[in-house]
N, C-alpha and C. Protein backbone atom coordinates (compact mmCIF):
# COMPACT_ATOMS: atom_id res chain seq x y z
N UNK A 1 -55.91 131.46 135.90
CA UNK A 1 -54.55 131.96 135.85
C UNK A 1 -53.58 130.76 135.86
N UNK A 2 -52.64 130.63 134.70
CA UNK A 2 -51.89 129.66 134.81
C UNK A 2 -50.96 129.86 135.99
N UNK A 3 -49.98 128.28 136.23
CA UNK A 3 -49.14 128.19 137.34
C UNK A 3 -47.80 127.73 136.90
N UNK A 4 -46.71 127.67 137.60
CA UNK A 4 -45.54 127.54 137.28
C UNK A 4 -45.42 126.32 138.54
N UNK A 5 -45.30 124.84 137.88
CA UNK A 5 -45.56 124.08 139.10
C UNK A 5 -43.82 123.15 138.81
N UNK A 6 -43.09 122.76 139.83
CA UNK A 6 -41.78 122.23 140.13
C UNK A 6 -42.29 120.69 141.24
N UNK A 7 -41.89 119.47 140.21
CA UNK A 7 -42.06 118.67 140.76
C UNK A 7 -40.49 117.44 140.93
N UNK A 8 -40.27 118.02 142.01
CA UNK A 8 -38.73 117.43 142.52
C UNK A 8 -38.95 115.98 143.07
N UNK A 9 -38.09 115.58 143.03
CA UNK A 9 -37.50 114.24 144.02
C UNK A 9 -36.15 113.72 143.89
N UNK A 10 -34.95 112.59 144.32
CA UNK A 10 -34.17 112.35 144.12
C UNK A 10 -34.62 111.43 142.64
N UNK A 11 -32.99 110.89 142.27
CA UNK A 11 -33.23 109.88 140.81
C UNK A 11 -34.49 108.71 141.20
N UNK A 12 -34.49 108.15 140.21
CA UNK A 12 -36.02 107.04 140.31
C UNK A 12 -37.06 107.06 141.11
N UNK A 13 -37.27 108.23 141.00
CA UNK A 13 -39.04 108.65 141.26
C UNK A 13 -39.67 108.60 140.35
N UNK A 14 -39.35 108.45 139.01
CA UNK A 14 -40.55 108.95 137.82
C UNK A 14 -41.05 109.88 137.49
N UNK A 15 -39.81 110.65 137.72
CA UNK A 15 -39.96 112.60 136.70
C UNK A 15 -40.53 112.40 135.18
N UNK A 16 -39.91 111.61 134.80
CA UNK A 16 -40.09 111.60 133.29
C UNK A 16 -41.38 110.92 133.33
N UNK A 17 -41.36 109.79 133.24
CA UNK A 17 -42.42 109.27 133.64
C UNK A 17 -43.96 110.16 133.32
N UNK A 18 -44.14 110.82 134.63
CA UNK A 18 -45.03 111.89 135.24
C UNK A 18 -45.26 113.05 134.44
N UNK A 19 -44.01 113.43 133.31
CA UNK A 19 -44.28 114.64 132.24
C UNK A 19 -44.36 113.88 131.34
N UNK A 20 -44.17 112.74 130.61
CA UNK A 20 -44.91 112.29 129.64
C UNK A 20 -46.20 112.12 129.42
N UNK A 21 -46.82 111.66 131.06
CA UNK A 21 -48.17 111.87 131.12
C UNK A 21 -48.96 112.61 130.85
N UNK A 22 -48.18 113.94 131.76
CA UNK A 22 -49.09 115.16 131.42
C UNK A 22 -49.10 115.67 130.43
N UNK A 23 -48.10 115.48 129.10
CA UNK A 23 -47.94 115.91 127.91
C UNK A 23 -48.94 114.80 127.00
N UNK A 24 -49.24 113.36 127.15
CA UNK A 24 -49.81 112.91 126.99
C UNK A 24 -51.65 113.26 126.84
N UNK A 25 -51.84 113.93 128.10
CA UNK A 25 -52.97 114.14 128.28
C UNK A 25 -53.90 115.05 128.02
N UNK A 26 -52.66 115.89 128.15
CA UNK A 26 -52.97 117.42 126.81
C UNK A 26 -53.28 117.02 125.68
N UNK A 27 -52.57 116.07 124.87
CA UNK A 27 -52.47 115.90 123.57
C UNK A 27 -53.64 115.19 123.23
N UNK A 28 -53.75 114.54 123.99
CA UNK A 28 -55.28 113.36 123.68
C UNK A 28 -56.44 114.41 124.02
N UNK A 29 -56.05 115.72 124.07
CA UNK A 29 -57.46 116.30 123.97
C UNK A 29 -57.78 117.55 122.98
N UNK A 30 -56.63 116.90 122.14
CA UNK A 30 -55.94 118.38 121.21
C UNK A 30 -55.39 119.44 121.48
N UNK A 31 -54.46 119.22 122.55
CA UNK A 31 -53.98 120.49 122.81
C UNK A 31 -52.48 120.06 122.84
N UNK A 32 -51.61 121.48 122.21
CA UNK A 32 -50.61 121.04 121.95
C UNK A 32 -49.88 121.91 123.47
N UNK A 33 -48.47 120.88 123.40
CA UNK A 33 -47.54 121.22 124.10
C UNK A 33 -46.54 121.02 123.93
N UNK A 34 -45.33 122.20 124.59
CA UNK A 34 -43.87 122.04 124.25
C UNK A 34 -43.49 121.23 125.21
N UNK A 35 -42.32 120.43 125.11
CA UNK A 35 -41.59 119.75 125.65
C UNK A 35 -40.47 120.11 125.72
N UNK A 36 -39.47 120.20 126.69
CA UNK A 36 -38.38 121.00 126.57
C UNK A 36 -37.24 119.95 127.37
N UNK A 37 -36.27 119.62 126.71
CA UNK A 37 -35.18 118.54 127.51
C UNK A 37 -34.09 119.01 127.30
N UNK A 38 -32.93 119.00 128.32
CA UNK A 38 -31.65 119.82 128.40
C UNK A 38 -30.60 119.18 127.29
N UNK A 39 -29.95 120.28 126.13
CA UNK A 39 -28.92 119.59 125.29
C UNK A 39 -27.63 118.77 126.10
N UNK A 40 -27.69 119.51 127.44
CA UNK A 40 -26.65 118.82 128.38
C UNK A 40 -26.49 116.96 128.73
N UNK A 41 -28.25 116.66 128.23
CA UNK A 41 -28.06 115.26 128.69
C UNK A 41 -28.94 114.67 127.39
N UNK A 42 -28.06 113.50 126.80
CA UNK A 42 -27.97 113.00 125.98
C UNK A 42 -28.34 111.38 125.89
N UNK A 43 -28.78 110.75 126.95
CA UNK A 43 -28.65 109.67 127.29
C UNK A 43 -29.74 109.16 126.28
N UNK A 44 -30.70 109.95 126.31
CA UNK A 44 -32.30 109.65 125.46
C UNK A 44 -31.80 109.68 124.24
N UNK A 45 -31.15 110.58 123.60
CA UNK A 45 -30.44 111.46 122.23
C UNK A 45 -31.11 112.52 122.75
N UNK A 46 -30.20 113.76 121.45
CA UNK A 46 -30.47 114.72 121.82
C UNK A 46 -31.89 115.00 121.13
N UNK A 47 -32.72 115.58 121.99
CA UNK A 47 -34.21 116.07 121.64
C UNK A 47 -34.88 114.94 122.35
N UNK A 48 -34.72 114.43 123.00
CA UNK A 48 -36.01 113.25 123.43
C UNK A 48 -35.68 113.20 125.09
N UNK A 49 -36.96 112.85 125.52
CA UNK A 49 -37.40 112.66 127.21
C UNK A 49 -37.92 110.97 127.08
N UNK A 50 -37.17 110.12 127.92
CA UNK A 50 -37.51 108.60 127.93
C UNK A 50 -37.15 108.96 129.37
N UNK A 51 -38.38 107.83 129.73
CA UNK A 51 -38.10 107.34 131.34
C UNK A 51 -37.84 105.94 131.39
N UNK A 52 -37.25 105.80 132.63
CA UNK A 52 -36.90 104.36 132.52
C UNK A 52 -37.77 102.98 132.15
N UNK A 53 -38.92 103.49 132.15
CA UNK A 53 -40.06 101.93 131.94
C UNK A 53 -40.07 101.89 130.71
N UNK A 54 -39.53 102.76 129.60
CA UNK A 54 -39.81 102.64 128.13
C UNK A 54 -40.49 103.66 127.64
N UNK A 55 -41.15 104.72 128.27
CA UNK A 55 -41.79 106.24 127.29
C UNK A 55 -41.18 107.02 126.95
N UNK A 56 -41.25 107.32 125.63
CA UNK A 56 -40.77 108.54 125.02
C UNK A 56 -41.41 109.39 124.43
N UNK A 57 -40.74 110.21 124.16
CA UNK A 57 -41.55 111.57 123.25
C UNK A 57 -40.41 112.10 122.97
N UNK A 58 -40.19 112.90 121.76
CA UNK A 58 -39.94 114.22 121.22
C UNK A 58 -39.82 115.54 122.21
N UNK A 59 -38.47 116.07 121.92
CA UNK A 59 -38.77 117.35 123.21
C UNK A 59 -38.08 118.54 121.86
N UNK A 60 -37.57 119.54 122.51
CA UNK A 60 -37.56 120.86 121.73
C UNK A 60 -36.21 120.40 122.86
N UNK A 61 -34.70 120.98 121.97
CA UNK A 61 -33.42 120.75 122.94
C UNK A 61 -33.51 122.63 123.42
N UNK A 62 -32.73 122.67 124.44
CA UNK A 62 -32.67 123.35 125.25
C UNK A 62 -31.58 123.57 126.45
N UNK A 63 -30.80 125.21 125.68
CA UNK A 63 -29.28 125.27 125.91
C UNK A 63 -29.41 126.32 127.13
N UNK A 64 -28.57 126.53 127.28
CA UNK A 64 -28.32 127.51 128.86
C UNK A 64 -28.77 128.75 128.99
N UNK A 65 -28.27 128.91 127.31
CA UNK A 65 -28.24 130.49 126.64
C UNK A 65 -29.67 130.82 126.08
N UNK A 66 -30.42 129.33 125.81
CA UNK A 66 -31.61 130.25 125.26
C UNK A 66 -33.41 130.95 126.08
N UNK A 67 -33.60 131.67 125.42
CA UNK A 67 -34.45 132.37 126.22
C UNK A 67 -35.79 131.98 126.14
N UNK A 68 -36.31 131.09 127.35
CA UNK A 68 -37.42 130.62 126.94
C UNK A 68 -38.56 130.79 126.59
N UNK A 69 -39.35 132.51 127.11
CA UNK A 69 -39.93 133.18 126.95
C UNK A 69 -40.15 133.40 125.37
N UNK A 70 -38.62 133.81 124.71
CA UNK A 70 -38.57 134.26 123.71
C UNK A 70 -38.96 132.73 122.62
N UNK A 71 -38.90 132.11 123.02
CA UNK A 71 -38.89 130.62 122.32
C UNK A 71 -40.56 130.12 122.71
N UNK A 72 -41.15 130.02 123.49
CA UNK A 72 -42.25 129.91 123.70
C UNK A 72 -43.24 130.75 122.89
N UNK A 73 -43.27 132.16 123.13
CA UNK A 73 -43.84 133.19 122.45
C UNK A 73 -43.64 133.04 121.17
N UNK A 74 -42.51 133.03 120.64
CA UNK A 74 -42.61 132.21 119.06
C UNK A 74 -43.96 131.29 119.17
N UNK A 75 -43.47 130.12 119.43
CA UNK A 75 -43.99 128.74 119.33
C UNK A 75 -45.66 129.09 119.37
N UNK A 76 -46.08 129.97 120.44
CA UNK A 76 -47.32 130.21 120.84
C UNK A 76 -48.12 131.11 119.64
N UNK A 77 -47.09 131.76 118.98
CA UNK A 77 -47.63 133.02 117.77
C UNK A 77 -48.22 131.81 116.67
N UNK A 78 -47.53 130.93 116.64
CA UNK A 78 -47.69 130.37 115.26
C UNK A 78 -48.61 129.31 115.82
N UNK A 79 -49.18 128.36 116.75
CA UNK A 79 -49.98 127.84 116.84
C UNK A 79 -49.91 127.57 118.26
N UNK A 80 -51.99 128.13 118.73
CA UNK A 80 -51.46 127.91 120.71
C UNK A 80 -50.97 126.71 121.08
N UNK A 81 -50.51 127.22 122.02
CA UNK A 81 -49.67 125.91 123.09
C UNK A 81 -50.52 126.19 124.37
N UNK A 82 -51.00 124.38 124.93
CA UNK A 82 -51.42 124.57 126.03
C UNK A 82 -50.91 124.77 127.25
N UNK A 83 -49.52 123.80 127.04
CA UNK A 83 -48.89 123.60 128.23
C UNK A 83 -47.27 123.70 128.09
N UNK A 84 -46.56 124.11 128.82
CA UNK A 84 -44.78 123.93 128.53
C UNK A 84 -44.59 123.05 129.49
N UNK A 85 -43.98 121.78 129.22
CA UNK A 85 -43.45 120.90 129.98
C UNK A 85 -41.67 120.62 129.77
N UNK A 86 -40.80 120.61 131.50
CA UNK A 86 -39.85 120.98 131.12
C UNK A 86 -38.84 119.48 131.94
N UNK A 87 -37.98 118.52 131.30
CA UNK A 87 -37.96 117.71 132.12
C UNK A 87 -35.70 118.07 132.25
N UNK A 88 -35.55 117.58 133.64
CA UNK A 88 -34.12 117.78 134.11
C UNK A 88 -34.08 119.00 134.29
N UNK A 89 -35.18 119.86 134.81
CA UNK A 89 -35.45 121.40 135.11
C UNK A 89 -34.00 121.66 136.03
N UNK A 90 -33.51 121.00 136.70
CA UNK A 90 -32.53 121.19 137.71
C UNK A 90 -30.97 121.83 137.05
N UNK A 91 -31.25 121.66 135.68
CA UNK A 91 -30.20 122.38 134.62
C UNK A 91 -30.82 123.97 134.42
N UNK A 92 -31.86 124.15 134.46
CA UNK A 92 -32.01 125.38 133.84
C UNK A 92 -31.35 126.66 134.75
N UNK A 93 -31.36 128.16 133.92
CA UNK A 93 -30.77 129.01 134.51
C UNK A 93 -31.78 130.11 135.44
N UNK A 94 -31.23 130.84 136.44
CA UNK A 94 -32.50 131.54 137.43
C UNK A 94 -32.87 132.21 136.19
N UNK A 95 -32.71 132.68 135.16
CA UNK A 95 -33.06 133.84 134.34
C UNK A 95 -33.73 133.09 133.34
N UNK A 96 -33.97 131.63 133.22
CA UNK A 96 -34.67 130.74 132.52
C UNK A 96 -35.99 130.63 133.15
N UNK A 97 -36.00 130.21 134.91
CA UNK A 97 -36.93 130.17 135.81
C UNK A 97 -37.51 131.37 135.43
N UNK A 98 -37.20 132.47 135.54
CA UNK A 98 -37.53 133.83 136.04
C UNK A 98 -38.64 134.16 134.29
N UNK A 99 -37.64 133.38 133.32
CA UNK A 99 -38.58 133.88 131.97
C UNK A 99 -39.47 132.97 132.14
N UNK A 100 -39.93 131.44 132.43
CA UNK A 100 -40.76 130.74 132.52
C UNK A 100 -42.31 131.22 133.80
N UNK A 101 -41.99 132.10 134.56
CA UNK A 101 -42.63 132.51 135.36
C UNK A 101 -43.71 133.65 134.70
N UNK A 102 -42.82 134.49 133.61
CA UNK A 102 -43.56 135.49 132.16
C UNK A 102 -44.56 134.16 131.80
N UNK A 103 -43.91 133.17 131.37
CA UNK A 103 -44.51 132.40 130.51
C UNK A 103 -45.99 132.45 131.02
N UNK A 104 -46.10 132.06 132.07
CA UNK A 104 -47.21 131.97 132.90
C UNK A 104 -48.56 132.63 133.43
N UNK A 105 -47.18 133.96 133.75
CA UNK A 105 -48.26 135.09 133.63
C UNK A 105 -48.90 136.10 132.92
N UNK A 106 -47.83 136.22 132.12
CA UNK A 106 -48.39 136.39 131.17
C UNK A 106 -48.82 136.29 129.70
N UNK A 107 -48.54 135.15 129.57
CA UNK A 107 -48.73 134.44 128.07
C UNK A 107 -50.02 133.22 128.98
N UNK A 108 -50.31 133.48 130.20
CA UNK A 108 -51.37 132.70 130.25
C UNK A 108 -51.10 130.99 130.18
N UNK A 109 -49.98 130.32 130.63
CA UNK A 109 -50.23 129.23 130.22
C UNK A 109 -49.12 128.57 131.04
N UNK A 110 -49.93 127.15 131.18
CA UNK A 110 -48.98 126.52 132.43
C UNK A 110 -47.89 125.87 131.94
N UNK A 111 -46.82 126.22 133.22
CA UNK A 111 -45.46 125.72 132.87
C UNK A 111 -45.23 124.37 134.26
N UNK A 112 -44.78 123.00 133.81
CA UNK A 112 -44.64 122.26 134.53
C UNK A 112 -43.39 121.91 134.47
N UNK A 113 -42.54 121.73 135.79
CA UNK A 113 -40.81 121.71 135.37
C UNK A 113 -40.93 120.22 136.30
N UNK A 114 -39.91 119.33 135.92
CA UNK A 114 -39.44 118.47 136.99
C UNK A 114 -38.18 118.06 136.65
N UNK A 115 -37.41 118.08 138.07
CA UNK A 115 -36.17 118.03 138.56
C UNK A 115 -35.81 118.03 139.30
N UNK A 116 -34.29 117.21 139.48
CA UNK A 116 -33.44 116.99 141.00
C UNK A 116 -33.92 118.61 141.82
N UNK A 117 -34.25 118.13 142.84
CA UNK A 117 -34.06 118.95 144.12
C UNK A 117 -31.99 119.33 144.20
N UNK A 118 -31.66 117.95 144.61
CA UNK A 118 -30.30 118.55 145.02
C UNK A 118 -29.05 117.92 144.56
N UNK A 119 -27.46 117.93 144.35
CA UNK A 119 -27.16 117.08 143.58
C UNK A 119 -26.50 116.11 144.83
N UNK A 120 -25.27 115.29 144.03
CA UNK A 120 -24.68 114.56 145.07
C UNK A 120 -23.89 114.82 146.02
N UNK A 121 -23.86 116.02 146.46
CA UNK A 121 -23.08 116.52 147.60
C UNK A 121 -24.44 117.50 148.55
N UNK A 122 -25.54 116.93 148.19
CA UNK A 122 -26.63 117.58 148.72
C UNK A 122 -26.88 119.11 148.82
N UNK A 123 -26.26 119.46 147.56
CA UNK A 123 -26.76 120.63 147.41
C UNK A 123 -27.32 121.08 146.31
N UNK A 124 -28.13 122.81 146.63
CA UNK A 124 -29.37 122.88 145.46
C UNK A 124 -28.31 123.15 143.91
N UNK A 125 -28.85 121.96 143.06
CA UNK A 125 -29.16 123.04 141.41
C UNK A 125 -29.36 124.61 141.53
N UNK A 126 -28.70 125.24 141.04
CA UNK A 126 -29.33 126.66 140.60
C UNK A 126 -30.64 126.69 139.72
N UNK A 127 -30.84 126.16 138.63
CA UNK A 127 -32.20 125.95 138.11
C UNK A 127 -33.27 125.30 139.60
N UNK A 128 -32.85 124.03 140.42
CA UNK A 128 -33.89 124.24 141.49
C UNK A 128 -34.01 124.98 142.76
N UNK A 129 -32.71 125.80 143.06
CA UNK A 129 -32.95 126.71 143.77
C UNK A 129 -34.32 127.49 143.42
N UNK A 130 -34.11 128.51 142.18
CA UNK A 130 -34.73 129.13 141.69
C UNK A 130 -36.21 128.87 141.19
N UNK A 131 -36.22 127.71 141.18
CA UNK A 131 -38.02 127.00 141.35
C UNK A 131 -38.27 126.83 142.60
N UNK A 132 -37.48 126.49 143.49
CA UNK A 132 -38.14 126.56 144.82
C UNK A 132 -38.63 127.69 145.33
N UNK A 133 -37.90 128.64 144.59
CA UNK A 133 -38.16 130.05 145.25
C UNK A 133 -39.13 130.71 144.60
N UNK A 134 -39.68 130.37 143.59
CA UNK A 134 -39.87 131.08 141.97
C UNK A 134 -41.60 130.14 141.73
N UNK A 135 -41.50 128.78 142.05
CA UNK A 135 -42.55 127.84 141.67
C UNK A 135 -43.97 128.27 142.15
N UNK A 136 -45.14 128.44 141.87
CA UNK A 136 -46.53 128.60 142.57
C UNK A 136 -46.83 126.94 143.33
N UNK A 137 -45.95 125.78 142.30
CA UNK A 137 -46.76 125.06 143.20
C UNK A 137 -45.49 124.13 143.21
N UNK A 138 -44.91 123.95 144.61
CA UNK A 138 -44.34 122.80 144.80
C UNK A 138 -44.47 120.97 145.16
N UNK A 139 -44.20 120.20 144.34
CA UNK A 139 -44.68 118.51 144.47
C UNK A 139 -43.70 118.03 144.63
N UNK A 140 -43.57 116.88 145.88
CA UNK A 140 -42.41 116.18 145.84
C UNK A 140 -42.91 114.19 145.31
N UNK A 141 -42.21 114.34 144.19
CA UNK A 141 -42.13 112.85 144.00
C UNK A 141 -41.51 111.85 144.47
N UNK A 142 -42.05 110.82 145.20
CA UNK A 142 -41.39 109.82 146.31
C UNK A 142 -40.63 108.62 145.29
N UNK A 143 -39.62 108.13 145.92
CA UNK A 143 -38.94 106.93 145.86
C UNK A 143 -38.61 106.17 146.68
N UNK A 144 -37.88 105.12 146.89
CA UNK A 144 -37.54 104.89 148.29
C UNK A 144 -36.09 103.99 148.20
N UNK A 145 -35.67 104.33 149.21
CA UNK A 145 -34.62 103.96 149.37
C UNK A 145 -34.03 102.27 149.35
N UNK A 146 -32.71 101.65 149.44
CA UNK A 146 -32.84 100.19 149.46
C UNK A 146 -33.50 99.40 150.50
N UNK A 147 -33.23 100.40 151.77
CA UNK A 147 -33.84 100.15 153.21
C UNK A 147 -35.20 100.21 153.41
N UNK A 148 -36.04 100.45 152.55
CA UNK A 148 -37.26 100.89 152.71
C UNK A 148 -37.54 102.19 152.74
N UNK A 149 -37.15 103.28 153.46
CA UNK A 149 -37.24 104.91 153.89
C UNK A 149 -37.44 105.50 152.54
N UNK A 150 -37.79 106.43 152.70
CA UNK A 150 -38.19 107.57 151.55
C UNK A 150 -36.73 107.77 151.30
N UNK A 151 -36.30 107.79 149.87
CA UNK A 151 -35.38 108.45 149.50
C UNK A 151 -35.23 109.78 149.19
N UNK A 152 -34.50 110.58 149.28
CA UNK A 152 -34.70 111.95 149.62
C UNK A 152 -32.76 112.80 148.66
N UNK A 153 -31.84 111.59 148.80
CA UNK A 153 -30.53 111.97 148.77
C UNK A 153 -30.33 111.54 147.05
N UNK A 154 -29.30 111.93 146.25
CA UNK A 154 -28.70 110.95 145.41
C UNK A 154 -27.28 110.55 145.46
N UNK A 155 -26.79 109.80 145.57
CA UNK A 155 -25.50 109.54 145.81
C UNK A 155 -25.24 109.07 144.53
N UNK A 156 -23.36 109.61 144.28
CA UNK A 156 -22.77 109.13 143.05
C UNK A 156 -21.99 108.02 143.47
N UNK A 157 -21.81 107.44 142.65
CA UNK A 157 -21.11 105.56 142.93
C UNK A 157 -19.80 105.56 141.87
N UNK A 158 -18.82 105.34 142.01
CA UNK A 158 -17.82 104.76 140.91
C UNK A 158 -18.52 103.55 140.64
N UNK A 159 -17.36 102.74 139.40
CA UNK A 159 -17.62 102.10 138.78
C UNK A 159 -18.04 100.44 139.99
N UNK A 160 -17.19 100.66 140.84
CA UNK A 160 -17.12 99.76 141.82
C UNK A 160 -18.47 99.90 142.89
N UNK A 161 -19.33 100.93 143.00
CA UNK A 161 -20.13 101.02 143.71
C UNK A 161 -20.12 101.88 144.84
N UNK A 162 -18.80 102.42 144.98
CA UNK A 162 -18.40 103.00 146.30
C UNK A 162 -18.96 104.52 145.93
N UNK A 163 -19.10 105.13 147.25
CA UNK A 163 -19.72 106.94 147.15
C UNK A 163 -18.57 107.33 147.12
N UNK A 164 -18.76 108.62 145.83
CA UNK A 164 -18.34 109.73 145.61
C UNK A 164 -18.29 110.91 146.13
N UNK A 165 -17.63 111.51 146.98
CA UNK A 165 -18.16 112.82 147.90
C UNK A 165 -17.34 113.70 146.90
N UNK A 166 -16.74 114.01 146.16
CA UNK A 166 -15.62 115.07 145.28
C UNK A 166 -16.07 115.42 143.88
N UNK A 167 -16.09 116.05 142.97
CA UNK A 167 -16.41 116.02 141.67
C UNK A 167 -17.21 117.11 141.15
N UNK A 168 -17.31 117.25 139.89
CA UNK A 168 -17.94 118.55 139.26
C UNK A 168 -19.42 118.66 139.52
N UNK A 169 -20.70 119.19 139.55
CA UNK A 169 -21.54 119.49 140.24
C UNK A 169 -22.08 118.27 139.16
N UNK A 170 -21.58 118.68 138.00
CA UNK A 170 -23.01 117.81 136.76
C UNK A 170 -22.37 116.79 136.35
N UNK A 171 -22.75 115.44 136.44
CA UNK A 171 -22.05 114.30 135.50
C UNK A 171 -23.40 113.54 135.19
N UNK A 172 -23.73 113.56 133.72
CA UNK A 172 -24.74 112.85 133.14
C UNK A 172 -24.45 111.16 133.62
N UNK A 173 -25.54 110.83 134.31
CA UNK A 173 -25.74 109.40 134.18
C UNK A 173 -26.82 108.91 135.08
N UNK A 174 -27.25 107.42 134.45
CA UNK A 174 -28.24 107.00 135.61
C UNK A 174 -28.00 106.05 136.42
N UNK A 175 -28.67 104.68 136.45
CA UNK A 175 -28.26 104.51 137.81
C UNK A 175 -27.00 103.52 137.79
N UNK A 176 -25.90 103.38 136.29
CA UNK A 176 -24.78 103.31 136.94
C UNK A 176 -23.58 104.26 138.06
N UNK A 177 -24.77 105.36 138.01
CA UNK A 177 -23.37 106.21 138.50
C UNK A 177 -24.54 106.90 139.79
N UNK A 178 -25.85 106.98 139.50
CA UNK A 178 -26.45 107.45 141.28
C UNK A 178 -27.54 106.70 141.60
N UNK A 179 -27.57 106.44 143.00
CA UNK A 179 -28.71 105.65 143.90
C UNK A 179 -29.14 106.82 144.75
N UNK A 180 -30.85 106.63 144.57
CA UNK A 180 -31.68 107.37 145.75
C UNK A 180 -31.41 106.40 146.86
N UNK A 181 -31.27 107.34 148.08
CA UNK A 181 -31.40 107.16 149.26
C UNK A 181 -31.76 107.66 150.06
N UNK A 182 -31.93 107.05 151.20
CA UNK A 182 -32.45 108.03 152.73
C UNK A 182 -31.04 108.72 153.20
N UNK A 183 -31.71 109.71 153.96
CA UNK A 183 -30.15 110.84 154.33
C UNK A 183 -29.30 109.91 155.22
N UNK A 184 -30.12 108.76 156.07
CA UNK A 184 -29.18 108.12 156.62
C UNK A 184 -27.85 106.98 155.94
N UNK A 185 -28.93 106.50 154.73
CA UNK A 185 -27.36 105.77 154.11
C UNK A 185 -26.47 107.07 153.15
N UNK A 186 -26.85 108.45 152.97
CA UNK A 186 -26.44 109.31 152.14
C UNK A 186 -25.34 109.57 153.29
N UNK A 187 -25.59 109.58 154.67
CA UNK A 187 -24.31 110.11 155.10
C UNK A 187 -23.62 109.01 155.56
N UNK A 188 -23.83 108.15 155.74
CA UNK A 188 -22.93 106.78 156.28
C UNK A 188 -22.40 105.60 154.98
N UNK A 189 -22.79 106.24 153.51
CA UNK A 189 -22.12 105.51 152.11
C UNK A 189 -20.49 105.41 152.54
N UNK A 190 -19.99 104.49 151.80
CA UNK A 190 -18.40 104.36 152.00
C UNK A 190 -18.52 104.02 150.49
């Protein structure tokens, strides 16, 4: 029975990273898989998943509005798919989660999401609310902080470096604009 697995951590853990792999590994055994990356973030271009060490791949873009179930099940009619891999899951919608969970059970086939746990005011994504609640298997991917400690927080930085506590939930960027940290420099940033 496939699983619906959510693998969170703050920025620079190696989300991407970690789903290139697994899309990788499928593929080197002939099995195909979707890749799915949010039209919201553009940094890669639109349609592509790069992690910071240099991997890329090809993804399928993926808007707020569309229904993934319904987009999968396509994809799956016309030639099987082994695996759906979904990266910046922390964008998606509960009714995205909720169709990816169909995906699973019943189209038989595993769905792997990874994404922020929480944003910079330490609170949940609605797309990771809804995997936390929704996921069969939860993984947390480690980073660590400047201090050494597990990073756990992301903090947003102006241009100058200083924390951001104010602002719209989503602002595309990496690590000019957020640092993983431990909750202790997340609450004592100036």
């Amino acid at each position: 029975m496939a699983k619906v697995y959510f693998y969170y951590s703050a920025m620079n853990a190696g989300k991407s990273t970690v789903l290139l792999q697994a899309s990788y590994n499928y593929q080197e055994r002939g099995m195909r898989t979707l890749v799915f990356a949010p039209a919201i973030d553009t940094r890669a271009g639109l349609g592509r998943v790069r992690s910071r060490i240099g991997l890329e791949a090809p993804a399928e873009v993926l808007t707020a509005t569309d229904n993934l179930l319904n987009r999968v099940s396509h994809e799956h009619a016309s030639t099987p798919v082994a695996c759906v891999l979904v990266d910046e899951a922390q964008f998606l919608t509960r009714a995205q989660v909720e169709q990816l969970t169909v995906v699973a059970d019943s189209l038989d086939i595993p769905v792997l999401c990874y994404g922020l746990r929480t944003d910079f005011k330490a609170q949940l994504f609605p797309g990771s609310a809804a995997l936390l609640a929704l996921a069969d298997d939860l993984t947390e991917l480690k980073t660590i902080c400047h201090c050494g400690r597990k990073a756990t927080m992301n903090l947003r930085v102006d241009a100058g470096g200083r924390a951001l506590r104010e602002g719209a939930q989503i602002e595309i960027g990496g690590n000019e604009r957020y640092l993983a940290v431990c909750r202790r420099h997340f609450n004592t940033a100036e």
